[in-house]
C-alpha atoms as a PDB file:
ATOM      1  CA  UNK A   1       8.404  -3.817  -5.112  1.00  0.00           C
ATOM      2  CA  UNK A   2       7.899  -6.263  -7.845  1.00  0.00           C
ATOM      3  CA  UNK A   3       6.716  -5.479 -11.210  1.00  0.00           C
ATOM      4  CA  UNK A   4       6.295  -9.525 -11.998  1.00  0.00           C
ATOM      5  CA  UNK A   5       3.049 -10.753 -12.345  1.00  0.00           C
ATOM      6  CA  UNK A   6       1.254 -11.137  -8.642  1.00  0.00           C
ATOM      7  CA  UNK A   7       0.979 -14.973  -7.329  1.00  0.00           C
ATOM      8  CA  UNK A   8      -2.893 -15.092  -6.216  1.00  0.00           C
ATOM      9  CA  UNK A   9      -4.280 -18.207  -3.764  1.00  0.00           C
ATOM     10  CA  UNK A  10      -7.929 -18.759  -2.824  1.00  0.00           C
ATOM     11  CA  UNK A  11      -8.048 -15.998  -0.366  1.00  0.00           C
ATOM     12  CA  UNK A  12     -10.577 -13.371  -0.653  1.00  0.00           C
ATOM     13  CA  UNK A  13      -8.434 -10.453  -2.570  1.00  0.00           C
ATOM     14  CA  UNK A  14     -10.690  -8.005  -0.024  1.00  0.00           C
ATOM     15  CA  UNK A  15      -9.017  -9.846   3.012  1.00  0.00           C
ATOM     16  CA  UNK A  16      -5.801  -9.815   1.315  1.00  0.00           C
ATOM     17  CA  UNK A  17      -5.847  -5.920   1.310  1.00  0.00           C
ATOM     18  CA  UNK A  18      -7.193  -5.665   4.683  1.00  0.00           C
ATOM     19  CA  UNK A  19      -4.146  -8.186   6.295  1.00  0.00           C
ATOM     20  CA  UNK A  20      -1.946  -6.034   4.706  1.00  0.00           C
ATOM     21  CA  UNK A  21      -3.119  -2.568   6.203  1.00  0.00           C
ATOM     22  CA  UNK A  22      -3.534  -3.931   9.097  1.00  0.00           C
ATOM     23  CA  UNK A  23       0.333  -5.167   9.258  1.00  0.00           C
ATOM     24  CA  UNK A  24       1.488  -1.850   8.083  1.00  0.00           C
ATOM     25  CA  UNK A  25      -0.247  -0.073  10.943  1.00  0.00           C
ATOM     26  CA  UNK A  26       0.712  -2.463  13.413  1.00  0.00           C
ATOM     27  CA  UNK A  27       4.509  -1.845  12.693  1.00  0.00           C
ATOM     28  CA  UNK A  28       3.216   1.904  12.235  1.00  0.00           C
ATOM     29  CA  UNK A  29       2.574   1.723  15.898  1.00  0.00           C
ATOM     30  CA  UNK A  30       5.853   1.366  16.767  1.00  0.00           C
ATOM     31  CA  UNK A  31       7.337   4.421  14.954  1.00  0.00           C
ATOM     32  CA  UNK A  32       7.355   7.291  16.989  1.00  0.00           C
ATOM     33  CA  UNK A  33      10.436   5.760  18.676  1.00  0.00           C
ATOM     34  CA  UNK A  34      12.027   6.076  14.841  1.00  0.00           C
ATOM     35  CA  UNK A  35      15.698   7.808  15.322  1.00  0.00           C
ATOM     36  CA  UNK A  36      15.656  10.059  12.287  1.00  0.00           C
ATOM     37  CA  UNK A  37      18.153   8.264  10.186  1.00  0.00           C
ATOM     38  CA  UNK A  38      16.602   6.705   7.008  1.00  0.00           C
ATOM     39  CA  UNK A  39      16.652   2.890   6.968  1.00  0.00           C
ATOM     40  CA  UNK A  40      18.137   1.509   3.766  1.00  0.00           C
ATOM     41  CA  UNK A  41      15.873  -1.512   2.084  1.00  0.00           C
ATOM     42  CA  UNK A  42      17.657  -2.557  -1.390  1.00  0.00           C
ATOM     43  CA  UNK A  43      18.920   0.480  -3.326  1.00  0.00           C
ATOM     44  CA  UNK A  44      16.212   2.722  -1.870  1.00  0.00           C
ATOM     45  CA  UNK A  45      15.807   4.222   1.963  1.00  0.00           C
ATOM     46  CA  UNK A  46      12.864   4.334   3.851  1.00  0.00           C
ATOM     47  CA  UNK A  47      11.231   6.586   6.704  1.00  0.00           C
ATOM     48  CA  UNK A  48       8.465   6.210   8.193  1.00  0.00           C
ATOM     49  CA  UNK A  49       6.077   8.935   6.833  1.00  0.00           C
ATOM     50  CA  UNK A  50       7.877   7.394   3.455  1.00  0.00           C
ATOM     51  CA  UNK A  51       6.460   4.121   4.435  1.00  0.00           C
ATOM     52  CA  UNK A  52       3.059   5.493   5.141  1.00  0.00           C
ATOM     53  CA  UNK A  53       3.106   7.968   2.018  1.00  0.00           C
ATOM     54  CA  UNK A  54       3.996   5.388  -0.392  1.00  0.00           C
ATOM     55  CA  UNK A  55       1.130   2.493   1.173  1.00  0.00           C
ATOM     56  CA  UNK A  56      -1.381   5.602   0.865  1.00  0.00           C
ATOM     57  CA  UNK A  57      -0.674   6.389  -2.990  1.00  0.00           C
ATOM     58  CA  UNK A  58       0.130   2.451  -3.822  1.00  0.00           C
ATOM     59  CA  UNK A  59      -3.624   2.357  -2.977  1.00  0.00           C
ATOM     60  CA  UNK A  60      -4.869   5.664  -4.045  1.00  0.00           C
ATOM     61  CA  UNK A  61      -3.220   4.675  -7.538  1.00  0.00           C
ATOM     62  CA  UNK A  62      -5.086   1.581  -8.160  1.00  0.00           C
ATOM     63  CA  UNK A  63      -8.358   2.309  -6.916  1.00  0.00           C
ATOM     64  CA  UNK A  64      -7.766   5.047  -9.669  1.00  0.00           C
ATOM     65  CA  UNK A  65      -7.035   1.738 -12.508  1.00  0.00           C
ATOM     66  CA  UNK A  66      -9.667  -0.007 -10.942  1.00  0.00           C
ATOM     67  CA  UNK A  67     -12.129   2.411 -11.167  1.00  0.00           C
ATOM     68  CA  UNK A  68     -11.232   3.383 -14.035  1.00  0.00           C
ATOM     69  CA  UNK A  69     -11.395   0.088 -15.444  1.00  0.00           C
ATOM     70  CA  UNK A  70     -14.890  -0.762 -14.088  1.00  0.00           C
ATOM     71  CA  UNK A  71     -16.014   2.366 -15.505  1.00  0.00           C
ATOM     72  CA  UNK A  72     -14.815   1.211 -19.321  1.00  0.00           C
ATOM     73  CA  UNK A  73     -12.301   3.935 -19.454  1.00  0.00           C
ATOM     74  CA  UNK A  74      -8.292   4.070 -19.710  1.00  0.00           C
ATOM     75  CA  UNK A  75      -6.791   4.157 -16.698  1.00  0.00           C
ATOM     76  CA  UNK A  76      -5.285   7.454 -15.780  1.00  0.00           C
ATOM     77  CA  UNK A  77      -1.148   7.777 -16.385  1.00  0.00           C
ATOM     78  CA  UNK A  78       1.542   6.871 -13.795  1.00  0.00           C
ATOM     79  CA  UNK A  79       3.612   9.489 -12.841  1.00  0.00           C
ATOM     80  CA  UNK A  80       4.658   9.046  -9.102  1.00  0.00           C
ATOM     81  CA  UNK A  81       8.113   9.655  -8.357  1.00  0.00           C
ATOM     82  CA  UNK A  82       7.301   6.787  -5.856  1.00  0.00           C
ATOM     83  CA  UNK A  83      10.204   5.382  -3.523  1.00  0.00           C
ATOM     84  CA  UNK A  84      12.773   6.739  -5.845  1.00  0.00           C
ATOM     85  CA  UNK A  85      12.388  10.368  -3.941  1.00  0.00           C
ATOM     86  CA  UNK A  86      12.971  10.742  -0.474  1.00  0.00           C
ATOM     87  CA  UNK A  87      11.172  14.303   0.573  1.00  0.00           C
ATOM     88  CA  UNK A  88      12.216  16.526   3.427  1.00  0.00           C
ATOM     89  CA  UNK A  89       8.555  15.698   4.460  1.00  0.00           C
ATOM     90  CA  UNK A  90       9.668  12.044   4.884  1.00  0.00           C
ATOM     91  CA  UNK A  91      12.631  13.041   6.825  1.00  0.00           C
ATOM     92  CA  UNK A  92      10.507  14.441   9.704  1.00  0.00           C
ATOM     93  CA  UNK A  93      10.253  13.245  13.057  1.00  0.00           C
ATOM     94  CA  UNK A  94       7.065  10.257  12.968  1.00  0.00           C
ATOM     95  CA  UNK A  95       4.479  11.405  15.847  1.00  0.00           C
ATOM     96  CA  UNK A  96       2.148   9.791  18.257  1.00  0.00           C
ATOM     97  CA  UNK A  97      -0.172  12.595  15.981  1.00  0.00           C
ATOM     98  CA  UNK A  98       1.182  11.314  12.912  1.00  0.00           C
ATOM     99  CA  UNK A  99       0.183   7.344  13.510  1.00  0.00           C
ATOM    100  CA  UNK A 100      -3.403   8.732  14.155  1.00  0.00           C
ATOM    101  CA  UNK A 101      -3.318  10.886  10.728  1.00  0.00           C
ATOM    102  CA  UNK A 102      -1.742   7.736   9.054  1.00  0.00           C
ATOM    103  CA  UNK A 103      -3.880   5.111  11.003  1.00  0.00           C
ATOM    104  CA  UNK A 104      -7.166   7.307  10.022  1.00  0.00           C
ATOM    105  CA  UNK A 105      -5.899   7.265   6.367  1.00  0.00           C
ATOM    106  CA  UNK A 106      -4.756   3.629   5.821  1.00  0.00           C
ATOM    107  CA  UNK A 107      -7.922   2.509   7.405  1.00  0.00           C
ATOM    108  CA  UNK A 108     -10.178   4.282   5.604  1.00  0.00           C
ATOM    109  CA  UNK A 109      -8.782   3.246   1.853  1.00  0.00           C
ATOM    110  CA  UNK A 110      -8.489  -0.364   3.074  1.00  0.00           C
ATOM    111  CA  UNK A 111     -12.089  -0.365   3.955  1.00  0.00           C
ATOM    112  CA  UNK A 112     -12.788   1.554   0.491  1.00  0.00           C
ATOM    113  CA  UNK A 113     -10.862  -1.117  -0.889  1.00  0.00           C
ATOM    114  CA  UNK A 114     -12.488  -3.765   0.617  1.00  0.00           C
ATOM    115  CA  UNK A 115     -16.275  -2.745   0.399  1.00  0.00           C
ATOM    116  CA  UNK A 116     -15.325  -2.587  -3.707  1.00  0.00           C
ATOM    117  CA  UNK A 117     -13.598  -5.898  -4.329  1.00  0.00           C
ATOM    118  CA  UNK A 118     -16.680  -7.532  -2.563  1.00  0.00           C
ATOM    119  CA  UNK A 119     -19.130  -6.053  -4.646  1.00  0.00           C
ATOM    120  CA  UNK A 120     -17.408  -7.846  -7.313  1.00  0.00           C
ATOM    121  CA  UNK A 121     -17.860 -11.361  -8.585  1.00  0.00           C
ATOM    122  CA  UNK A 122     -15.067 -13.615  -9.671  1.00  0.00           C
ATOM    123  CA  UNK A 123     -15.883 -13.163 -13.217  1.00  0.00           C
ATOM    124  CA  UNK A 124     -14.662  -9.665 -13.150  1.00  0.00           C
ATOM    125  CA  UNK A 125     -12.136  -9.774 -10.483  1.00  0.00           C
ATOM    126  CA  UNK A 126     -10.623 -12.671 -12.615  1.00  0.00           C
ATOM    127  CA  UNK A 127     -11.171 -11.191 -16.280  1.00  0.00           C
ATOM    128  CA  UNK A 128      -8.180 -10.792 -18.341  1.00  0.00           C
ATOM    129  CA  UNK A 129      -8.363  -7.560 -20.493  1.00  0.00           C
ATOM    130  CA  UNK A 130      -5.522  -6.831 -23.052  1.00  0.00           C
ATOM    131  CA  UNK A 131      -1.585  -7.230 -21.494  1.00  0.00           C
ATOM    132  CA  UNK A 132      -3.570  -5.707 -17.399  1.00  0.00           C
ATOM    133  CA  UNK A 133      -3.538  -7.581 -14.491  1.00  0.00           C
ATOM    134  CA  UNK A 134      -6.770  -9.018 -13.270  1.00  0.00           C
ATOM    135  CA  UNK A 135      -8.459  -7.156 -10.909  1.00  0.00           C
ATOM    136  CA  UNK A 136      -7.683 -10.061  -8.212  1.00  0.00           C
ATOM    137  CA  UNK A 137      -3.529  -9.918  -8.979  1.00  0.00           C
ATOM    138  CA  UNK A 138      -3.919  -6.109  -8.627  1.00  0.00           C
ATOM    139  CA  UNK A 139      -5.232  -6.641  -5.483  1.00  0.00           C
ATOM    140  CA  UNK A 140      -2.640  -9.003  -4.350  1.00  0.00           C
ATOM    141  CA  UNK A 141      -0.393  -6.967  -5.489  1.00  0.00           C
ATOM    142  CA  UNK A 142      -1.353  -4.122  -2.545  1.00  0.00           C
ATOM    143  CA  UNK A 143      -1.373  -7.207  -0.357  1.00  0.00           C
ATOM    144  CA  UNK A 144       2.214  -6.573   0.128  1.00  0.00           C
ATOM    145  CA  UNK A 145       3.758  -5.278   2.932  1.00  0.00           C
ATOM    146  CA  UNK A 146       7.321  -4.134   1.382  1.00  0.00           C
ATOM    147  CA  UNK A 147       6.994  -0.452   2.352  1.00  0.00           C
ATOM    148  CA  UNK A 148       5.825  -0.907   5.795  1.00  0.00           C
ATOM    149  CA  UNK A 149       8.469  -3.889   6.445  1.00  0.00           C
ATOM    150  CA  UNK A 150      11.355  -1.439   4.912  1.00  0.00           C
ATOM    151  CA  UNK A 151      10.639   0.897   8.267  1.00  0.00           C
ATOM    152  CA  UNK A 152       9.513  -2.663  10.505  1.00  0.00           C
ATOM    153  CA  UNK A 153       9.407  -2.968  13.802  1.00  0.00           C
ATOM    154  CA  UNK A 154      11.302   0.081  15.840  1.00  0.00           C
ATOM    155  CA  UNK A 155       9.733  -0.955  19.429  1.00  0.00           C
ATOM    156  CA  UNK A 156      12.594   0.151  21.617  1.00  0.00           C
ATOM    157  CA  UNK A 157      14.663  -2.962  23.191  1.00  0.00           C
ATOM    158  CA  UNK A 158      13.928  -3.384  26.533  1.00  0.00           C
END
């Protein structure tokens, strides 16, 4: 992931978040055929329930700012360990049961996600407010798909 400043275009920021999810669990789909051995992406590795743990509290984290931030008060502290700790949790086989957990979860804060951003006008999705991103960068900044395309595609050849 990319700490520069997020690129935004005229698509609707709730969209963007939504496209995104939707990617991840498509690729999701495809990894209960995952081998065990963590997949290297840069100077990180990645797993699958790493890939869905790290989507989950990129999003749980700002919905947290943006709350925050729509409520007038400082947005609470970052301390995730993030992608720099692999777990023995993340090392564990990826089940049919664990796509449905991760599909049920994804869903559910892209759809949080979405229902807020369009209850916003682009005033405040585009207001600048000290050295922050806007509300709309933040937002295309979950729009990527880096965790989920660390893991990609595992459909078995055929």
């Amino acid at each position: 992931m990319s700490d520069d400043v997020p690129e935004v275009d005229g698509r609707d920021p709730a969209r963007v978040i939504e496209e995104a999810v939707a990617h991840a669990l498509r690729l999701a789909r495809t990894w209960p055929a995952w081998d065990g051995r963590p997949i290297p992406a840069g100077d990180r590795v990645y797993t699958p329930h790493k890939a869905v743990r790290r989507l989950g509290d990129h999003l749980v984290d700002h919905l947290a700012e943006l709350e925050a931030r729509l409520a007038g008060a400082p947005p609470p502290p970052d301390h995730w360990h993030a992608s720099a700790v692999t777990t023995p949790a993340d090392l564990a086989p990826f089940t049919e049961e664990d796509f449905d957990e991760a599909y049920s979860r994804l869903h559910r804060l892209g759809m949080i996600w979405a229902l807020r951003l369009r209850s916003l006008d682009d005033e405040r999705l585009d207001r600048a407010e000290g050295g922050a991103w806007t509300l709309r960068q933040v937002a295309f900044h979950l729009g990527s798909t880096y965790y989920a395309d660390a893991v990609g595609d595992l459909t078995p050849p055929a």
